[in-house]
Protein backbone atom coordinates (compact mmCIF):
# COMPACT_ATOMS: atom_id res chain seq x y z
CA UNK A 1 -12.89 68.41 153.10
CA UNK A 2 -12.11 66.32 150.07
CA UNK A 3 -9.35 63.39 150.83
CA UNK A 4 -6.19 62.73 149.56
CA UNK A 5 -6.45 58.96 149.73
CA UNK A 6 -7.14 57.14 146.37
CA UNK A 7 -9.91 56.14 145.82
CA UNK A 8 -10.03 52.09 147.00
CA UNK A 9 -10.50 49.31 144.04
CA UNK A 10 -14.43 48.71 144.08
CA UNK A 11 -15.10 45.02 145.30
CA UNK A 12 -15.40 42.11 143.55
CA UNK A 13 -19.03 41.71 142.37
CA UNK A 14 -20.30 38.43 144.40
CA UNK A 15 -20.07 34.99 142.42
CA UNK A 16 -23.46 33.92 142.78
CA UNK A 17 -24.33 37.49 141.13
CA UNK A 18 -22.08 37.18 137.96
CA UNK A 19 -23.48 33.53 137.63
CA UNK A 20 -27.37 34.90 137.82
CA UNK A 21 -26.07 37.63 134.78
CA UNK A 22 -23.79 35.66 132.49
CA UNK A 23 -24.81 32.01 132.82
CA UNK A 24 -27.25 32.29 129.72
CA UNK A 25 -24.72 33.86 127.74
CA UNK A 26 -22.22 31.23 129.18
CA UNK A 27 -23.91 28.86 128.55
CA UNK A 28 -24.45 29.49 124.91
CA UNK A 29 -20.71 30.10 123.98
CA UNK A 30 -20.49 26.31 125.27
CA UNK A 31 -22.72 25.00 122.97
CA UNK A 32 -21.80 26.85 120.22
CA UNK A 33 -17.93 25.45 121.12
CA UNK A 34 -19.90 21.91 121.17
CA UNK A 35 -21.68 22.16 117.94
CA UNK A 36 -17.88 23.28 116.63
CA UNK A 37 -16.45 20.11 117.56
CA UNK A 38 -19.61 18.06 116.30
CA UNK A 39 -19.60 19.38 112.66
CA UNK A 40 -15.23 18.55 112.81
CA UNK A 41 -15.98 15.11 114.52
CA UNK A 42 -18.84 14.56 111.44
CA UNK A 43 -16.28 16.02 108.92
CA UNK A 44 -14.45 14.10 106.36
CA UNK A 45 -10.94 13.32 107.68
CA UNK A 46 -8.83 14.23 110.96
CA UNK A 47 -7.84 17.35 112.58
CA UNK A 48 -5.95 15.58 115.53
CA UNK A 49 -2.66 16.29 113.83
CA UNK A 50 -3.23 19.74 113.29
CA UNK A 51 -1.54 22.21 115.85
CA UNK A 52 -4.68 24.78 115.99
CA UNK A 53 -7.08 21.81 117.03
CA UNK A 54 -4.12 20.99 119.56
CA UNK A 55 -4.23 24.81 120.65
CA UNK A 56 -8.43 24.33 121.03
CA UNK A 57 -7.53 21.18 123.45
CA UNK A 58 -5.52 23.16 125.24
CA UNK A 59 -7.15 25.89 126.07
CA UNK A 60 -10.17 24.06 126.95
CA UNK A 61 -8.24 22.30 129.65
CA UNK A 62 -7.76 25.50 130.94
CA UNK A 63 -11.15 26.75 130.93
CA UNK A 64 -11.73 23.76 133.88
CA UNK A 65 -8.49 24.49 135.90
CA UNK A 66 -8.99 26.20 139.90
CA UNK A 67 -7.53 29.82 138.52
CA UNK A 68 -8.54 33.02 138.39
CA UNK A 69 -6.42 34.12 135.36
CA UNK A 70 -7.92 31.79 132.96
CA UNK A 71 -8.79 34.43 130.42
CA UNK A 72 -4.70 35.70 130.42
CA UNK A 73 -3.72 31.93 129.78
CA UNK A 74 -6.17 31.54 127.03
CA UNK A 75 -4.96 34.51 125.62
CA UNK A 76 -1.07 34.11 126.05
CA UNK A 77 -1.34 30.44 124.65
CA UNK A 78 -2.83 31.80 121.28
CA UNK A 79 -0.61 34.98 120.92
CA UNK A 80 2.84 34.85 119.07
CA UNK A 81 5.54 35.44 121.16
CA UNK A 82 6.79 39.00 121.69
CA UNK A 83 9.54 39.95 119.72
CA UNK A 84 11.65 43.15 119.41
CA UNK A 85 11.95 43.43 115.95
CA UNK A 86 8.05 43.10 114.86
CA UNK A 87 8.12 46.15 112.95
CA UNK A 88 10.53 45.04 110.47
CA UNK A 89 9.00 41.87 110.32
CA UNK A 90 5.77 43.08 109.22
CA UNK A 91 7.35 45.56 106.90
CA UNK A 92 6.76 48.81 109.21
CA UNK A 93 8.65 51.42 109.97
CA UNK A 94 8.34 53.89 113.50
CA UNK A 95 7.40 57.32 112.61
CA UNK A 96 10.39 59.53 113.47
């Protein structure tokens, strides 16, 4: 006799198991973020005063913070606010 229930949200795979599959890969994107902030440290002039290497800063704070919705924040800080009238201000039109 099949169920009406829903089928339950499959749980969480274990910490300790997502660290043993992604820490190599993890561990690369860090260094390539390093080596990124190497070649601009070894670069002629400042980016300190520029609001995308602010944006960087920022988000890498919140890589470290106790959260589990670290990925949304990243995201939200670098997207553009929404705004009703996008269409028009990219030039596009809804289909009617």
């Amino acid at each position: 006799m099949a169920s009406n229930c829903p089928t339950p949200p499959p749980c969480p795979t274990p910490a300790a198991q997502v660290l043993n599959r992604e820490f190599l890969e993890m561990r690369c994107k860090i260094l390539e973020l390093a080596a990124s902030l190497d070649r601009l440290g070894r670069g002629g002039g400042s980016v300190v005063d520029d609001p995308r290497f602010a944006k960087l800063r920022e988000a890498i704070g919140l890589l470290v913070e106790s959260r589990e919705d670290r990925a949304e924040q990243v995201q939200l800080l670098f997207s553009r606010p929404y705004d009703d009238d996008w269409q028009r201000q990219f030039n596009m039109h809804a289909a009617h």
